[in-house]
N, C-alpha and C. Protein backbone atom coordinates (compact mmCIF):
# COMPACT_ATOMS: atom_id res chain seq x y z
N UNK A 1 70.62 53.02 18.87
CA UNK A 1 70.41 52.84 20.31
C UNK A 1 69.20 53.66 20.77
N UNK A 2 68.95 54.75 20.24
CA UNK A 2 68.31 56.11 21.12
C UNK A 2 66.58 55.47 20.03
N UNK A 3 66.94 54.85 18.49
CA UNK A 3 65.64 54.50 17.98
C UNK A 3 65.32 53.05 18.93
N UNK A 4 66.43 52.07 19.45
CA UNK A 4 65.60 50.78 20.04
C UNK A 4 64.77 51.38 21.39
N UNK A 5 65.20 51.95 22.24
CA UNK A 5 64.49 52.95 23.50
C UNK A 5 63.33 53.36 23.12
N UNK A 6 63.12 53.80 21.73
CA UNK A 6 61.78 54.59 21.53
C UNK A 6 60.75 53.56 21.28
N UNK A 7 61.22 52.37 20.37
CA UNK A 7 60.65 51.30 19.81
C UNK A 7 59.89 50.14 21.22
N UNK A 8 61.16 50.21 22.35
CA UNK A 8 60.96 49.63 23.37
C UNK A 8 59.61 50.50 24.16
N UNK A 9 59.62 51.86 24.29
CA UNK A 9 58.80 52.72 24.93
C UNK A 9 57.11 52.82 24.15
N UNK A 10 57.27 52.61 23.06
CA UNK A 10 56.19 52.37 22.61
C UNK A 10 55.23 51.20 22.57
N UNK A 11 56.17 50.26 22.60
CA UNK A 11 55.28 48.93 22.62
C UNK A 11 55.25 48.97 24.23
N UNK A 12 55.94 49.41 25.22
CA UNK A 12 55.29 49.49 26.35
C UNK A 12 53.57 50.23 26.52
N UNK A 13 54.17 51.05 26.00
CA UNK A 13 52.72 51.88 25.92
C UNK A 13 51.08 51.34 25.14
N UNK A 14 51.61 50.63 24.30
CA UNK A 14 50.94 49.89 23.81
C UNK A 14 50.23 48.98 24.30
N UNK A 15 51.31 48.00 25.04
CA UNK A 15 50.81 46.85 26.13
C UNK A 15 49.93 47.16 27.09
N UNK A 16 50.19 48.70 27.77
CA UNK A 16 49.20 49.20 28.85
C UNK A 16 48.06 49.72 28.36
N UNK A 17 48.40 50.01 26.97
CA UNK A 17 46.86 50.51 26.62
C UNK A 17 45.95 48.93 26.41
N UNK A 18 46.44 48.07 25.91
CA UNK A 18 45.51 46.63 25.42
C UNK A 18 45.04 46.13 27.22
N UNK A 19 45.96 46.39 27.84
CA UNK A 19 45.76 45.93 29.40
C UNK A 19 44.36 47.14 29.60
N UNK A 20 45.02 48.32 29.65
CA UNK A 20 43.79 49.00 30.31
C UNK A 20 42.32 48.95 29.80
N UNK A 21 42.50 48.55 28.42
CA UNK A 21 40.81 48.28 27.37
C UNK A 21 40.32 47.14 27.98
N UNK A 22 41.52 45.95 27.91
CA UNK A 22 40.70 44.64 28.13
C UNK A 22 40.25 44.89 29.86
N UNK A 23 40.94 45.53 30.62
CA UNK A 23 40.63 45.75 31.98
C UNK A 23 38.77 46.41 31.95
N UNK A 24 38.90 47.13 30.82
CA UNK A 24 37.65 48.06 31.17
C UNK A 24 36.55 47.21 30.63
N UNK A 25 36.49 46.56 29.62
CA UNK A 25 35.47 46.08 28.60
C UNK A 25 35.42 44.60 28.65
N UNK A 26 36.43 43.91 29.63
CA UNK A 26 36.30 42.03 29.94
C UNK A 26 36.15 42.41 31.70
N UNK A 27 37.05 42.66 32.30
CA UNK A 27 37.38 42.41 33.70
C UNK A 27 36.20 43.01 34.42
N UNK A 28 36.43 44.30 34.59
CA UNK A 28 35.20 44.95 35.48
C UNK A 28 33.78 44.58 35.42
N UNK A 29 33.44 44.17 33.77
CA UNK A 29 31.97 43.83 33.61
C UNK A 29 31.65 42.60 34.84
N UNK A 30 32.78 41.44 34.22
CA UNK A 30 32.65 40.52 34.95
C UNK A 30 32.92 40.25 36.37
N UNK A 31 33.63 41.46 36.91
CA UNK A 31 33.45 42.01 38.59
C UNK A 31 32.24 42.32 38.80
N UNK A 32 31.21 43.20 37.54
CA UNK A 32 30.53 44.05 38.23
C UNK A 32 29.13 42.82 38.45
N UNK A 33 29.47 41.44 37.29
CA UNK A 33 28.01 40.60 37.05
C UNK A 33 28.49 39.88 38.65
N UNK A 34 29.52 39.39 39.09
CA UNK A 34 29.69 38.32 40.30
C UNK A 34 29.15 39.75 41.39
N UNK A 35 29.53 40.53 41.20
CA UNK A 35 28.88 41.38 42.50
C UNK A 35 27.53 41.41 42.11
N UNK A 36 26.89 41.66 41.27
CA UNK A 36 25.38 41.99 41.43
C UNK A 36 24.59 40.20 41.87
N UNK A 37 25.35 39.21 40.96
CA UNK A 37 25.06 38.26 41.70
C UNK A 37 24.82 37.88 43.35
N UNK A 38 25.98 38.20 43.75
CA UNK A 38 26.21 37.85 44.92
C UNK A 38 25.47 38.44 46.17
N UNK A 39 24.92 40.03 45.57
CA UNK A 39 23.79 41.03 46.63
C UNK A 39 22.11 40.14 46.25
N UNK A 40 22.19 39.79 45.20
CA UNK A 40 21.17 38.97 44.66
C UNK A 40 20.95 37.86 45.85
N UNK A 41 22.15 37.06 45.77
CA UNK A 41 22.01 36.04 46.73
C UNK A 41 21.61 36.27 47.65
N UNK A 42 22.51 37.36 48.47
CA UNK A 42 22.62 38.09 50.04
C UNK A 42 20.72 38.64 49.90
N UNK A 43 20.20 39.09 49.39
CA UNK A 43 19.08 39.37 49.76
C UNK A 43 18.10 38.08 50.00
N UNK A 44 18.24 37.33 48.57
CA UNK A 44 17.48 36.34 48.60
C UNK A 44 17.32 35.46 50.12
N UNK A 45 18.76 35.60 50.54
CA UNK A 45 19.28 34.33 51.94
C UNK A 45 18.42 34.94 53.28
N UNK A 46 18.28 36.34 52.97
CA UNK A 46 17.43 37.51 54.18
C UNK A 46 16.32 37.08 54.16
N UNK A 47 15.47 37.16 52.62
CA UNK A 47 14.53 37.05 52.94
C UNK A 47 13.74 35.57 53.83
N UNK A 48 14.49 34.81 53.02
CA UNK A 48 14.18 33.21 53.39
C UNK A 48 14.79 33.14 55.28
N UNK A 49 15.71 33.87 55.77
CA UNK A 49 15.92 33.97 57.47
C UNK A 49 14.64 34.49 57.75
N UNK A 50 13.81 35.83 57.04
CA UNK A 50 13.40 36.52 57.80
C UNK A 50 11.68 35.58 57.44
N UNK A 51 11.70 34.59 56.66
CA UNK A 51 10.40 34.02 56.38
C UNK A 51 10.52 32.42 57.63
N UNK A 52 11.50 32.56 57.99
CA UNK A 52 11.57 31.54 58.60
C UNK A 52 11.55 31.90 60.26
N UNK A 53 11.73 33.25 60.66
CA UNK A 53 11.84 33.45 61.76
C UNK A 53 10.33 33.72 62.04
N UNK A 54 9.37 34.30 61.19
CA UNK A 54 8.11 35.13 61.14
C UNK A 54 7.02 33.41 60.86
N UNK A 55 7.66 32.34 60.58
CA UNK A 55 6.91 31.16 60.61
C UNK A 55 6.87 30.70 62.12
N UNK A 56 7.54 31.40 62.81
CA UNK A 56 7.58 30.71 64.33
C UNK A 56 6.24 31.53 65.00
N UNK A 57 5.71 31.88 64.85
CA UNK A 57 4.43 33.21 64.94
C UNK A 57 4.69 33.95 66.25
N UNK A 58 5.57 34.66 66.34
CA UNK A 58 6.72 35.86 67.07
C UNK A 58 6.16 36.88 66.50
N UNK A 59 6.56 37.99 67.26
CA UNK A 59 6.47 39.07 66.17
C UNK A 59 8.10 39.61 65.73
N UNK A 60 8.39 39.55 64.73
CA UNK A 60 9.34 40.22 64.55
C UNK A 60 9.74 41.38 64.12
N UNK A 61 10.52 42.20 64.92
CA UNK A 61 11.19 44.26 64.39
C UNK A 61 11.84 43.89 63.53
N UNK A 62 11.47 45.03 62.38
CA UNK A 62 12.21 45.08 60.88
C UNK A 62 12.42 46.54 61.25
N UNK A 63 13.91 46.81 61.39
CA UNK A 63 14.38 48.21 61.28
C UNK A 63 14.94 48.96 60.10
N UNK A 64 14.57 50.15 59.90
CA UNK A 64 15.55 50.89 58.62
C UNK A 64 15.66 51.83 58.93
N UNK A 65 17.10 52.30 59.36
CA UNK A 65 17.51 53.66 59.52
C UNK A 65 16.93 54.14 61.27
N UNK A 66 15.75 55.23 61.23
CA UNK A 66 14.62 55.47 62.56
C UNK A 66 13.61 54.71 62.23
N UNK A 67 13.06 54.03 61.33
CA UNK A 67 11.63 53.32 61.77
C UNK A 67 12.03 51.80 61.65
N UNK A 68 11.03 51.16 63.01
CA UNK A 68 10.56 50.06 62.83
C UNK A 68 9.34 49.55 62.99
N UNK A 69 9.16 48.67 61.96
CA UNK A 69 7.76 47.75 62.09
C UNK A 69 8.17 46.51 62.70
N UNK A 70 6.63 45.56 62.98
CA UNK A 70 6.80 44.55 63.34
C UNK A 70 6.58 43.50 62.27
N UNK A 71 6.83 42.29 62.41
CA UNK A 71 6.01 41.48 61.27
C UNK A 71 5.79 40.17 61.93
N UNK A 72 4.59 39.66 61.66
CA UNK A 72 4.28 38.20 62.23
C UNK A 72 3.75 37.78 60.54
N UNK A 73 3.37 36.11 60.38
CA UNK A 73 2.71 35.92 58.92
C UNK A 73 1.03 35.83 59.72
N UNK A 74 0.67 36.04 58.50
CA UNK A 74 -1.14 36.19 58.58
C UNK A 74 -1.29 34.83 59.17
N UNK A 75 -0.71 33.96 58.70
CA UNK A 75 -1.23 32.23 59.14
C UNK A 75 -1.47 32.13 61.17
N UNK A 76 -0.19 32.62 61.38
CA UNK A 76 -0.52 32.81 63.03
C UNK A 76 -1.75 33.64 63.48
N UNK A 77 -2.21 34.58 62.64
CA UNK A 77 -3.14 35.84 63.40
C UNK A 77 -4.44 34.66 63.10
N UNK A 78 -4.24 34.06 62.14
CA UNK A 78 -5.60 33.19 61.98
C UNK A 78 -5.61 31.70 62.52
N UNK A 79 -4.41 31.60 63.28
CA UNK A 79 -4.74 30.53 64.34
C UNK A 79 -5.11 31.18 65.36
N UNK A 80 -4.68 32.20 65.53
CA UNK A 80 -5.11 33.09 67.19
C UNK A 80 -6.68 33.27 66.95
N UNK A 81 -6.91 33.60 65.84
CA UNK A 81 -8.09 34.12 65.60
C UNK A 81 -9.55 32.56 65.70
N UNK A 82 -8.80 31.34 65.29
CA UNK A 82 -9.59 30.46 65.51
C UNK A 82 -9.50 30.18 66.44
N UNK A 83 -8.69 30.22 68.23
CA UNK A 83 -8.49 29.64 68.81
C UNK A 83 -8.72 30.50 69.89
N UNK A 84 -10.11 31.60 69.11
CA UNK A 84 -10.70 31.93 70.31
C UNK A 84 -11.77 31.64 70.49
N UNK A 85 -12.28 31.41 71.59
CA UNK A 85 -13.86 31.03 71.81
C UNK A 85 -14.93 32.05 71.65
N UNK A 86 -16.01 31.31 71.05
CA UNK A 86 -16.77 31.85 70.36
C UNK A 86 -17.58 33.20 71.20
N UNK A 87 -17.94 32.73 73.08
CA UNK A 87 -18.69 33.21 73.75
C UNK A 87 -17.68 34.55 74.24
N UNK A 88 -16.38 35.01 73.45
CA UNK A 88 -15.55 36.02 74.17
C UNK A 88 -15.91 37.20 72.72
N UNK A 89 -16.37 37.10 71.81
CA UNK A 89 -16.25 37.64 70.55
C UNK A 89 -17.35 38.32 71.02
């Protein structure tokens, strides 16, 4: 009786150890690849908002933390820039 308890207690222990390896060396990796994916995405999706808002030729605030800049794309400064008359230059 007191050897099936021990026999039972060990292969418990056993089971949690194969659980806790495969947890460390299958599971988490593949938590850690869908998360790096997914910030991958999340940036990628920013940049393409923030290329699409700066195509409207706005200026747009980019903040981090205390500083901000502005950003417009060059293509607008060089319509402004053609679409001034020559006799104001």
């Amino acid at each position: 009786m007191k050897k099936n308890k021990v026999i039972v207690g060990l292969l418990v222990t056993v089971v949690l150890l194969i659980l806790f390896i495969v947890g460390m060396f299958v599971i988490k990796p593949a938590i850690q690849k869908y998360r790096d994916k997914m910030i991958n995405a999340g940036m990628e999706y920013a940049v393409f908002l923030l290329m699409q808002e700066v195509s409207t030729c706005k200026l747009i605030p980019l903040t981090f933390e205390n500083q901000t800049i502005e950003v417009i794309a060059i293509e607008c400064l060089q319509q402004q820039a053609q679409a001034v008359p020559q006799d104001l230059e």
